[in-house]
Protein backbone atom coordinates (compact mmCIF):
# COMPACT_ATOMS: atom_id res chain seq x y z
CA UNK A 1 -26.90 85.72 14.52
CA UNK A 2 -23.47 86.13 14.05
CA UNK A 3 -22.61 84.11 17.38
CA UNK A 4 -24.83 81.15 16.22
CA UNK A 5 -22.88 81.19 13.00
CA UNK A 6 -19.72 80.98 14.98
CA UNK A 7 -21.03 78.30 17.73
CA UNK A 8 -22.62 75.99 14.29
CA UNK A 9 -18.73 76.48 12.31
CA UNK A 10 -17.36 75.05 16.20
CA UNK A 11 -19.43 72.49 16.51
CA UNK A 12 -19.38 71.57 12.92
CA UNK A 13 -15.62 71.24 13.22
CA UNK A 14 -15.81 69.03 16.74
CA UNK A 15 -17.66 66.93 14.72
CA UNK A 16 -15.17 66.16 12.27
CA UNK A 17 -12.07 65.87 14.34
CA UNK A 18 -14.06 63.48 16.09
CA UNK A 19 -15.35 61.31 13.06
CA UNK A 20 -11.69 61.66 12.03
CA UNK A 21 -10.44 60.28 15.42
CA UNK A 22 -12.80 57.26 15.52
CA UNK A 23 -11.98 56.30 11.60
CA UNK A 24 -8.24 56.67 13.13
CA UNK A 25 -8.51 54.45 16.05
CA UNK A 26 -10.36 52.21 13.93
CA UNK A 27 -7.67 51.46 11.06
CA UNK A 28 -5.01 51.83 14.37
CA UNK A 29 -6.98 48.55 15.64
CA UNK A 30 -7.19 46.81 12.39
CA UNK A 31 -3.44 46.80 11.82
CA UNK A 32 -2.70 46.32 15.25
CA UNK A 33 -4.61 43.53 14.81
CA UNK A 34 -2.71 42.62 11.20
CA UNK A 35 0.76 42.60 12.95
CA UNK A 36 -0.74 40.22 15.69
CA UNK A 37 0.61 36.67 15.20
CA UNK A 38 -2.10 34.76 13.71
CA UNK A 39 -3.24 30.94 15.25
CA UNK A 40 -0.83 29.41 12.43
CA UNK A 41 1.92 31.88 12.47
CA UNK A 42 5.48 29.69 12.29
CA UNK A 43 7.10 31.85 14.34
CA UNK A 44 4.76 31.50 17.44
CA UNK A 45 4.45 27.28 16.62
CA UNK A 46 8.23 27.20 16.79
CA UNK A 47 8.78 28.98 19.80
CA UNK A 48 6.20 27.31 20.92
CA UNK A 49 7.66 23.76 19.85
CA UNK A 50 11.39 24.50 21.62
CA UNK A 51 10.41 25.58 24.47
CA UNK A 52 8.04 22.01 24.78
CA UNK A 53 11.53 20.19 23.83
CA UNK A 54 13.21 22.70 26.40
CA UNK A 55 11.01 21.76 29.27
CA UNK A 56 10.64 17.84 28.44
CA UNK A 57 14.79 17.67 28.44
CA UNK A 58 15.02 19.53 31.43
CA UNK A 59 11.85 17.60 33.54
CA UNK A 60 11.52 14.67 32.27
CA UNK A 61 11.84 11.52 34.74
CA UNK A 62 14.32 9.40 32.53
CA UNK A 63 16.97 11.46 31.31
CA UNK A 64 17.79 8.43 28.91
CA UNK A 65 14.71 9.32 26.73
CA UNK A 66 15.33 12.80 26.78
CA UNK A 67 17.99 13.62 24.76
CA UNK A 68 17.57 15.60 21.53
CA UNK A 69 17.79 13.22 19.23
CA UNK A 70 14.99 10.87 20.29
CA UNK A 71 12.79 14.00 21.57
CA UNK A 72 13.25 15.06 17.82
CA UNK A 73 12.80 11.98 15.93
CA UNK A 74 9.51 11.28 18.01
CA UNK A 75 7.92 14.26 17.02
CA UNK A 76 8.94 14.11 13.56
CA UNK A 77 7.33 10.48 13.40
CA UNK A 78 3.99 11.37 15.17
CA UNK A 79 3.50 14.60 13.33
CA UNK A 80 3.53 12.44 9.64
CA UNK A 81 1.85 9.74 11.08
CA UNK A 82 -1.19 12.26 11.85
CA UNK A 83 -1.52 13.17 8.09
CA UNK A 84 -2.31 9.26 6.98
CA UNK A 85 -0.84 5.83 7.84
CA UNK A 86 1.43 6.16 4.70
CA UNK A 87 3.46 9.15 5.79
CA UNK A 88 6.52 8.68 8.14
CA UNK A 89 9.68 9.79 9.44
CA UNK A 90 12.42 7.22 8.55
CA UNK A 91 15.63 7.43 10.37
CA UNK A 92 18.64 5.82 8.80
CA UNK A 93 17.61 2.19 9.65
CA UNK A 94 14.05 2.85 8.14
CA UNK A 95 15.16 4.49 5.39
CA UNK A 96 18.25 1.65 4.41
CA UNK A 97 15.64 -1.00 4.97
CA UNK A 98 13.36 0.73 2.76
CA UNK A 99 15.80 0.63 -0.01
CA UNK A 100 16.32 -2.73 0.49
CA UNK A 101 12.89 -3.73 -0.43
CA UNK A 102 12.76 -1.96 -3.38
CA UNK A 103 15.86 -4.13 -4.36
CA UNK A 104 14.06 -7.19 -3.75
CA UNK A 105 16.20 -8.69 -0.96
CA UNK A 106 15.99 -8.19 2.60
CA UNK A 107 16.04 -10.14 5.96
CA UNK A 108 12.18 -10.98 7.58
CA UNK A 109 8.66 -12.82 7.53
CA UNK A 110 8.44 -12.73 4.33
CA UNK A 111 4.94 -10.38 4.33
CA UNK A 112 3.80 -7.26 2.82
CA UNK A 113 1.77 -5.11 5.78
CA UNK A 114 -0.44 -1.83 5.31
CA UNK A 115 -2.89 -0.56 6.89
CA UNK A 116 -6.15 -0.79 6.31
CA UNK A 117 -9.51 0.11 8.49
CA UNK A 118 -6.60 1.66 11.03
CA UNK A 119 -5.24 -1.25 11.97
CA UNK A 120 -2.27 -2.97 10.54
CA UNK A 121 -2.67 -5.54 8.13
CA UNK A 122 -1.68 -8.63 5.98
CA UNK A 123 -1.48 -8.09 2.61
CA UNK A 124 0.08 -10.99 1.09
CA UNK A 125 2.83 -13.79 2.55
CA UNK A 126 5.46 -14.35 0.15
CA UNK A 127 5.52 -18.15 -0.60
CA UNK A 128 8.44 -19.89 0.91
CA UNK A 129 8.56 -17.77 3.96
CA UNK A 130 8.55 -18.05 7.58
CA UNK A 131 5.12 -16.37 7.31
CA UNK A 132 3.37 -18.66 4.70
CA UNK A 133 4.71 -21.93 6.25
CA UNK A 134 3.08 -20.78 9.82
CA UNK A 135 0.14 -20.07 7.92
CA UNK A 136 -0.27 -16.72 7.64
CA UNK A 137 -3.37 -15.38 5.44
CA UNK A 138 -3.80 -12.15 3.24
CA UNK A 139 -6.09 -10.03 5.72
CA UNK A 140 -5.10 -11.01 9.14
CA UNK A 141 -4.38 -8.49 11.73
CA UNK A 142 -1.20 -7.84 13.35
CA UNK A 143 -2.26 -6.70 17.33
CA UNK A 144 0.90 -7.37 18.93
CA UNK A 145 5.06 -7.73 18.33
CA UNK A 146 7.25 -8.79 20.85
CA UNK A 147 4.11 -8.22 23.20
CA UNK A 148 3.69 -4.72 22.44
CA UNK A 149 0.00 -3.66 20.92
CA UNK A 150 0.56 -2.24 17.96
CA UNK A 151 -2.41 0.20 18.03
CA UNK A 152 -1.60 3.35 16.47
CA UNK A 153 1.67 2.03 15.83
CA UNK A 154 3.40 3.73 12.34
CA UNK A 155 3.91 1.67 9.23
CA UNK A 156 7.52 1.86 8.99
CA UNK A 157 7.70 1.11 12.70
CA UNK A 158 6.26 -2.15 12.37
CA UNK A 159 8.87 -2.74 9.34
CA UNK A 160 11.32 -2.19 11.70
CA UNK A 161 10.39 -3.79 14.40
CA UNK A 162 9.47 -7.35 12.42
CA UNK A 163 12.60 -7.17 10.84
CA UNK A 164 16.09 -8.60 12.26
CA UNK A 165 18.68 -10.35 12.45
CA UNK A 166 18.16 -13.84 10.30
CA UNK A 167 18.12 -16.53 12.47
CA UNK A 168 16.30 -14.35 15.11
CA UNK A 169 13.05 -15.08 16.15
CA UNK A 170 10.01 -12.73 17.12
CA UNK A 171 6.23 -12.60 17.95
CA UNK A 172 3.34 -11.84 16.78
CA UNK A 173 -0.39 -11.77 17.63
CA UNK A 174 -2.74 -12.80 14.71
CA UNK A 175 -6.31 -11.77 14.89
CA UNK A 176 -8.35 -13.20 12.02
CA UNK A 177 -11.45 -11.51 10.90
CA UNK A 178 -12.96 -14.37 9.37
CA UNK A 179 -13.00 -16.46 12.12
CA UNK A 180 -12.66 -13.91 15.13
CA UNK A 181 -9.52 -15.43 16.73
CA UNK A 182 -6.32 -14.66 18.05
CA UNK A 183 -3.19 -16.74 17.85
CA UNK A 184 0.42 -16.03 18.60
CA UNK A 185 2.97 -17.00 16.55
CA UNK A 186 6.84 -17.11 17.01
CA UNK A 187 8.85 -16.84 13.40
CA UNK A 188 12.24 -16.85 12.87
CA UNK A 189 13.54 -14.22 10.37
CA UNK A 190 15.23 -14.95 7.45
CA UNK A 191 16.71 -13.54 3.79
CA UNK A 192 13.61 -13.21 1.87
CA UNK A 193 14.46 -13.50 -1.74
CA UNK A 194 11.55 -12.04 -3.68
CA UNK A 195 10.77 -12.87 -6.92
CA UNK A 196 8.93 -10.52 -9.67
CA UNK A 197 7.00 -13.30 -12.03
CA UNK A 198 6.18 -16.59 -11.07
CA UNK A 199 4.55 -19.72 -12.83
CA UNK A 200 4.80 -18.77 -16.45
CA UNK A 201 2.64 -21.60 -18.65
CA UNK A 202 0.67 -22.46 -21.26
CA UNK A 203 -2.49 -23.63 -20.34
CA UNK A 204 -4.99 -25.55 -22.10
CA UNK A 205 -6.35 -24.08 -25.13
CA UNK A 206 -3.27 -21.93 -25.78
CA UNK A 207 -3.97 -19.55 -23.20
CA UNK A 208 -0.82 -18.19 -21.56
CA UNK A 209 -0.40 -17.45 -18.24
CA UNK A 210 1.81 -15.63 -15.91
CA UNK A 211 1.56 -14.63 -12.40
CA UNK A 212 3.40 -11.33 -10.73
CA UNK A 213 3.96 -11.38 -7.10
CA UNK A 214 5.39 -7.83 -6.59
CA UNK A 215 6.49 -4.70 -8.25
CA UNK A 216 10.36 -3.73 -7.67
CA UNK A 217 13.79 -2.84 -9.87
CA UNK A 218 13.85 -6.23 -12.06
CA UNK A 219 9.95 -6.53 -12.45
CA UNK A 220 10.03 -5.39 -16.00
CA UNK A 221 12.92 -7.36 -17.09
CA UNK A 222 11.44 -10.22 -15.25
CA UNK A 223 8.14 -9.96 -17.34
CA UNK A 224 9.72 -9.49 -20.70
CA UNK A 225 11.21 -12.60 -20.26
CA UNK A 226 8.04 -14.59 -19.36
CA UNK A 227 6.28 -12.85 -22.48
CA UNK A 228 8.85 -13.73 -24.60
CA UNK A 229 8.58 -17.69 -23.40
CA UNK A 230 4.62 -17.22 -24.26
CA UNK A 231 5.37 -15.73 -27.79
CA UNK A 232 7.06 -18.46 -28.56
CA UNK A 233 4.63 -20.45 -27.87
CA UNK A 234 2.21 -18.12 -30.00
CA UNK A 235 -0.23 -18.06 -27.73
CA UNK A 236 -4.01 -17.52 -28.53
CA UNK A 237 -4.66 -15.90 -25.05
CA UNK A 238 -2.99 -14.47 -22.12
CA UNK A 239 -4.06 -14.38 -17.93
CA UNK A 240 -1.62 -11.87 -16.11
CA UNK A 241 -2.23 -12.75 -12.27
CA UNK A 242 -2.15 -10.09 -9.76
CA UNK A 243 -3.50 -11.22 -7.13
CA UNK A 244 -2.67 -10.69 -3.69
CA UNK A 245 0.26 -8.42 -5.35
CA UNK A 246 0.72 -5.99 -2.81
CA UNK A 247 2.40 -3.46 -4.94
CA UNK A 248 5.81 -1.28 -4.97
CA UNK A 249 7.52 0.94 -7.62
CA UNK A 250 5.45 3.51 -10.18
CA UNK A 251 8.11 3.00 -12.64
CA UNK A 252 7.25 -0.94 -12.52
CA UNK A 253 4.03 -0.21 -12.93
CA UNK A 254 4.70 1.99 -15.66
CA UNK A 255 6.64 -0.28 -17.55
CA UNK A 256 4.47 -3.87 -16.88
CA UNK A 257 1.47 -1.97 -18.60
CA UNK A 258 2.67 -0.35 -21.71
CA UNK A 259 3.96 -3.49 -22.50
CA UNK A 260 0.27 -4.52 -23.32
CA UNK A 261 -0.94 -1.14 -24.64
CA UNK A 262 -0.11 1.46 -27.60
CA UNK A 263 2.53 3.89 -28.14
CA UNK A 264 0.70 7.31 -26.47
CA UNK A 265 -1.96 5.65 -24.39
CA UNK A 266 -2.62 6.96 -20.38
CA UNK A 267 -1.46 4.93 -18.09
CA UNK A 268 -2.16 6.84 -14.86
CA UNK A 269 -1.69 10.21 -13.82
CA UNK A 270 -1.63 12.00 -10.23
CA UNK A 271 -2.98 15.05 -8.86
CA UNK A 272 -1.76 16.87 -5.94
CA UNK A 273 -2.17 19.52 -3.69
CA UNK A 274 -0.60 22.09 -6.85
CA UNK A 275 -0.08 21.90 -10.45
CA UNK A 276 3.51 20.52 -9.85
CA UNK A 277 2.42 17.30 -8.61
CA UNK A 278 0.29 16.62 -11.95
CA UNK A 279 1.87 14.26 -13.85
CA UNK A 280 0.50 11.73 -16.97
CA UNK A 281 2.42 8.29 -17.96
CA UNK A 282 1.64 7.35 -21.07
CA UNK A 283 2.54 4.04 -22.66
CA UNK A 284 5.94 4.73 -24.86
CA UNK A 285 7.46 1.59 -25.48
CA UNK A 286 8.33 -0.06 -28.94
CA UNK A 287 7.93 -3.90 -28.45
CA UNK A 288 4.40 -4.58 -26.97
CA UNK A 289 3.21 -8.15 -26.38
CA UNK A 290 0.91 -9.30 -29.24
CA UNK A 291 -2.81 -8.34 -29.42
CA UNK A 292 -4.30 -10.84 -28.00
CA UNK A 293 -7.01 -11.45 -25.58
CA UNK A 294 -6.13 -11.11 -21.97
CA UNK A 295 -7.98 -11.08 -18.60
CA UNK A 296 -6.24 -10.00 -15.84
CA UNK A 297 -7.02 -11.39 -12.15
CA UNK A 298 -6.99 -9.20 -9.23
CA UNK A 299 -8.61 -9.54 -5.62
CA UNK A 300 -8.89 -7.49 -2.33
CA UNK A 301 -5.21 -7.63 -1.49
CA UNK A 302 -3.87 -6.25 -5.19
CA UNK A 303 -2.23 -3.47 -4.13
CA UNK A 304 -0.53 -0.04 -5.09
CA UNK A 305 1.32 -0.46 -8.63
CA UNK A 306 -1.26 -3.68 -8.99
CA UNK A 307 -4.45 -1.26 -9.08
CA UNK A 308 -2.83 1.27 -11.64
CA UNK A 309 -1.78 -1.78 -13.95
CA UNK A 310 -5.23 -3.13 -13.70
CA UNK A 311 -7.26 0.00 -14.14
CA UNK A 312 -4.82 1.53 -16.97
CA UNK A 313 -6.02 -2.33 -18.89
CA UNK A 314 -9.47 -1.61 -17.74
CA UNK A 315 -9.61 2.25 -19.09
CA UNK A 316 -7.59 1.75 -22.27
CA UNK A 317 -10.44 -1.54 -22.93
CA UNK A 318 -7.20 -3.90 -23.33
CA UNK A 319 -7.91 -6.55 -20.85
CA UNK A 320 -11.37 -8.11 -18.55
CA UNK A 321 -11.22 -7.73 -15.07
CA UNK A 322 -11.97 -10.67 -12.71
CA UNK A 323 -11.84 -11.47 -9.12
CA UNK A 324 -12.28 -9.14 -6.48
CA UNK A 325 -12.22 -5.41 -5.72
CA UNK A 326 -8.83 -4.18 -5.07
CA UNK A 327 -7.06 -2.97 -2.07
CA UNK A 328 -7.27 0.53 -2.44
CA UNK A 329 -4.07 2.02 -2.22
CA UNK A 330 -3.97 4.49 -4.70
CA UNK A 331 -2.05 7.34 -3.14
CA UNK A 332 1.58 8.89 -4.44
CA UNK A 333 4.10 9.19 -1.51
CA UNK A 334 7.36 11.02 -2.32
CA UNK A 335 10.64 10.29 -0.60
CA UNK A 336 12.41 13.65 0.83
CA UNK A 337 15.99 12.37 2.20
CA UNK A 338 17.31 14.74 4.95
CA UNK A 339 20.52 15.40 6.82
CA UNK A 340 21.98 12.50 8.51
CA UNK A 341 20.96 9.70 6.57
CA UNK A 342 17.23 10.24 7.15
CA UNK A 343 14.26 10.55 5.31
CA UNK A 344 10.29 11.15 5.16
CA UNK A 345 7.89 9.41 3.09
CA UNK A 346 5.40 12.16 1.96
CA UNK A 347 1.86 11.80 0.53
CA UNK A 348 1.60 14.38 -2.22
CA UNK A 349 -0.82 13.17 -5.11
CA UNK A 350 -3.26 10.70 -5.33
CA UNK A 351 -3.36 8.10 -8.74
CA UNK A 352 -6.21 8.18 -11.08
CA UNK A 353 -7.17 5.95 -13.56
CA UNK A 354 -6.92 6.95 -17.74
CA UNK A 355 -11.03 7.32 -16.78
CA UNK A 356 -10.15 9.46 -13.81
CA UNK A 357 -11.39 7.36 -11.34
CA UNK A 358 -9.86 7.76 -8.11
CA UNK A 359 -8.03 4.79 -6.79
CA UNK A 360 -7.37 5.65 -3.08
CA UNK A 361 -9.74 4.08 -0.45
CA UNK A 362 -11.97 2.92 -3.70
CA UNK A 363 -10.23 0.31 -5.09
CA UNK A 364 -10.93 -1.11 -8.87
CA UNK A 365 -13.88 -3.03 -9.47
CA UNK A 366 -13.26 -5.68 -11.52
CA UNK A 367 -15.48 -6.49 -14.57
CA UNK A 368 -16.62 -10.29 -13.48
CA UNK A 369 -16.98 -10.65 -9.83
CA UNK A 370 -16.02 -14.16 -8.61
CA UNK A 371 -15.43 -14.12 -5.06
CA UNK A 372 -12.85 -16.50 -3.44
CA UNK A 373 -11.64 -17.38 0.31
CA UNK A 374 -8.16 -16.50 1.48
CA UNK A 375 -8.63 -20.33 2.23
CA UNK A 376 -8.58 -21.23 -1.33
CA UNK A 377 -6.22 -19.26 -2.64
CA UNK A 378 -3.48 -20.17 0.02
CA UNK A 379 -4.35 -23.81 -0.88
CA UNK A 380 -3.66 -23.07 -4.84
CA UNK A 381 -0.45 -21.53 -3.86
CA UNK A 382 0.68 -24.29 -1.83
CA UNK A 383 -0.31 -26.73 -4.50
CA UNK A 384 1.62 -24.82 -6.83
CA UNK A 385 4.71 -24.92 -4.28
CA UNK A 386 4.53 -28.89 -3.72
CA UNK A 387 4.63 -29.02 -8.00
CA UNK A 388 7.72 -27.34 -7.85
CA UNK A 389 10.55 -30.21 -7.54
CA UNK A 390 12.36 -27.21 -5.73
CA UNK A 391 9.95 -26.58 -3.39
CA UNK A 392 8.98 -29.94 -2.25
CA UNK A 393 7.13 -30.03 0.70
CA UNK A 394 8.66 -26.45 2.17
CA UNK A 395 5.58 -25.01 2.53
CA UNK A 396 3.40 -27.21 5.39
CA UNK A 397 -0.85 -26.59 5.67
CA UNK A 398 -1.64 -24.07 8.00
CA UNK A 399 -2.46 -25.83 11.54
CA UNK A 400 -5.46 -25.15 12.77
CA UNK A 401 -3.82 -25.38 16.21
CA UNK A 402 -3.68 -22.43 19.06
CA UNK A 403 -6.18 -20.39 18.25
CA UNK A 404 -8.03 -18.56 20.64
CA UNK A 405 -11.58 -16.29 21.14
CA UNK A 406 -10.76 -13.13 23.16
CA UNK A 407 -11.54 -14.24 26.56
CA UNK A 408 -8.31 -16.76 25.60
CA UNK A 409 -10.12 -19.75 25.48
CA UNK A 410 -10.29 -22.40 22.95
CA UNK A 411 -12.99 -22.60 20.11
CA UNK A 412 -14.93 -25.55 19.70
CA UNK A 413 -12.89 -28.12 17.14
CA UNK A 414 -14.32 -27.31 13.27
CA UNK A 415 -13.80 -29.96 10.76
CA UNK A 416 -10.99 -29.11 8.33
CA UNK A 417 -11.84 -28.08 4.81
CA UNK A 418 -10.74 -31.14 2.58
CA UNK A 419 -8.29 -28.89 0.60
CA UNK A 420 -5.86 -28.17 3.37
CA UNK A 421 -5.34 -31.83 4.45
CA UNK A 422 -2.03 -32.91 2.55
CA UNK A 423 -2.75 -35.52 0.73
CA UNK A 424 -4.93 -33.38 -1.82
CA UNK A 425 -2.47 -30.74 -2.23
CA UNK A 426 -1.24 -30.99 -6.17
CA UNK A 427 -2.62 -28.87 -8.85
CA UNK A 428 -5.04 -31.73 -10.17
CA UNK A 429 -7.08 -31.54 -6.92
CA UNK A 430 -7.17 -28.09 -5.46
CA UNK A 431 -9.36 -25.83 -8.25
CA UNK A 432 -8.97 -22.56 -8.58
CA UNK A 433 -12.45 -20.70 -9.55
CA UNK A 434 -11.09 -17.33 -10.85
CA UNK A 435 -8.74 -18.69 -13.08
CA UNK A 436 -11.23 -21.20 -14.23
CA UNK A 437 -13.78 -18.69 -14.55
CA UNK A 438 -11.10 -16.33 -16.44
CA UNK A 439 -10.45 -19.17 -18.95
CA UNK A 440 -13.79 -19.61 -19.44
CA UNK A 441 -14.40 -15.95 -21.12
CA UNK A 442 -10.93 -16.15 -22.81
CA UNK A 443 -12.32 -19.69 -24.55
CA UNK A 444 -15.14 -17.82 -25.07
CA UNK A 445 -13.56 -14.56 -26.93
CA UNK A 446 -11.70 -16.61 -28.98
CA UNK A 447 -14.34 -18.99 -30.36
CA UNK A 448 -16.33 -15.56 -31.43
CA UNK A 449 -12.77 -14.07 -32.96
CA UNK A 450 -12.99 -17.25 -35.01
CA UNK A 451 -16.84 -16.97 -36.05
């Protein structure tokens, strides 16, 4: 008895020394497993990294394109242009040509590109430009420069690579979606002088009007000015034009819509990836344009700082939508400079409307839908143009000339829309449906107001 008590205590204890070794090797394993570098551990995606630069300097075929530098830049580029097509490494060219634009004055086509359904895009010619006088639309396709496709091909890279010298020439393939041909053009660059506000009037009825063709240092300044010219006038009514406005500055923004809206009222606001990128505008100036009713025209190229405007007089129930849904460009990229004169542009937020409607890859709807060709509206802006003793007869019809299907041959000759031939191109002849159509409800507003 007494040996069975002894053999049961042995056994008994072999039992727990050997629970106790396999909890042991167990928690070993686990925190073996802890220390192991995980799949996204920095340290291994560095190493990693330099030893790729390492072997493409020391193997690569053209020892030209290997140095640092380029090897560096290159894979700072492609690993922001992976995020979205609005994030990008700018070296110091990119990033001095970028503050140029801002400024309103740079050397180019004169057009505003993006990209939109991945490939890179039109969004507006600037009147007056090498690009509008070849005849250039909002929405064509840019497939090649200088020969090269430009598939996959970065944002800022394309700025860079359209701009120059002035006086220089390059090329470019046009694919139009509309018609589903290609042409090539050759432009030669030039100083593009961009204005803010554009064809301030008073229209029939006492309607004011004012159109704003981008979104940069002087925009608000610009505006104020125009607005004052309309008070003047007293006007019963006011259209603020946005079409084909492809954007810029948040600040602009800022400050072109709580010009029209109370002390304290949202403008926009952003969310990010944290609570630091959470940020509210609200309208906080003193002298605000008088209360009267206002439409405001946008279509599928209003872009960026266009879209908050618009939806922040949308929300806040200030102004009536009509034209077109919007671009769509709705999201908030921050400017990091770096060492060396360099920079990245950085999506961090996204804008939302005072109604929290998203405006990224959306767009704004507008509140009377009255569609319009690109046709049309680069007829009413050449119109406008050849009104303009200054502008004369600068700005040519598009020629309907050199375009081809993708096999490279020639489409069968179309007859020419009456509106582009030149002898119809003044304001009395060429209509413009949105406008009319935005009139229309403003006539309309005011005859109630009276009742």
């Amino acid at each position: 008895m007494k040996t069975f008590a002894r053999n049961y205590k042995w056994l008994l204890l072999t039992l727990v020394l050997a629970l106790n070794l396999a909890v042991g090797a167990r928690l070993y394993s686990q925190e073996t497993a802890a220390e192991k570098p995980p799949k996204d551990s920095p340290l291994e995606m560095y190493n990693l990294f330099s030893k790729v630069v390492e072997q493409v300097r020391a193997n690569y075929v053209d020892a030209d394109k290997s140095n640092y530098q380029d090897l560096i830049y290159g894979a700072l580029r492609g690993m922001l242009q992976s995020l979205d097509p609005h994030s990008t490494f700018m070296d110091e060219e990119a990033f001095t040509a970028m503050r140029e634009d801002t400024a309103g004055k740079f050397g180019g086509l004169g057009i505003t590109i993006g990209i939109k359904d991945n490939l890179l895009t039109v969004i507006a010619p600037m009147e007056g430009t090498p690009a509008f006088q070849a005849g250039l639309y909002s929405g064509d396709k840019i497939v090649e420069i200088n020969g090269e496709s430009t598939d996959g091909l970065a944002l800022e890279e394309a700025v860079k690579r359209l701009r120059g010298e002035p006086g220089t020439k390059v090329k470019i393939k046009i694919f139009r979606p509309k018609t589903q041909l290609m042409k090539e053009f050759e432009l030669e660059r030039a100083i593009i002088n961009v204005p803010s506000v554009k064809d301030t009037r008073v229209l029939d009825g006492g309607i004011g009007y004012v159109r704003m063709l981008q979104f940069g240092e002087e925009t608000a300044a610009d505006l104020q000015t125009a607005l004052d010219e309309l008070e003047k006038e007293k006007v019963k009514a006011l259209v603020l034009d946005l079409r084909s406005n492809p954007g810029g500055l948040l600040t602009a923004a800022v400050d072109v819509a709580q010009k029209f809206l109370k002390r304290g009222e949202l403008i926009v606001f952003t969310r990010g990836r944290d609570n630091r990128m959470e940020r509210s505008y609200r309208a906080r100036a003193r002298h605000v344009f008088p209360n009267v009713p206002m439409v405001v025209l946008i279509n599928g190229y209003s872009a960026s700082a266009s879209e908050i405007v618009a939806g922040a007089l949308q929300d806040n129930r200030r102004a009536i939508l009509v034209g077109e849904k919007s671009f769509g460009k709705g999201s908030v990229q921050s400017i990091l400079p770096q060492d060396g004169g360099t920079a990245i542009r950085l999506t961090t937020a996204k804008y939302y409307t005072p109604s929290e409607r998203v405006i990224h890859d959306v767009g704004i709807e507008p509140d009377i839908v009255v569609p319009m060709s690109g046709e049309n509206w680069r007829d009413i802006l050449l119109a406008r143009n050849k009104a303009e003793e200054k502008n004369g007869d600068d700005a040519p019809p598009a020629s309907d000339e050199g375009w081809m299907d993708e096999e490279g041959a020639a489409p069968p000759p179309m007859p020419k829309p009456a509106a582009t031939s030149a002898d119809v191109l003044d304001l009395s002849k060429v209509t413009d449906p949105q406008l009319d159509r935005a009139c229309d409800i403003l006539r309309g507003v005011l005859v109630f107001e009276r009742r």
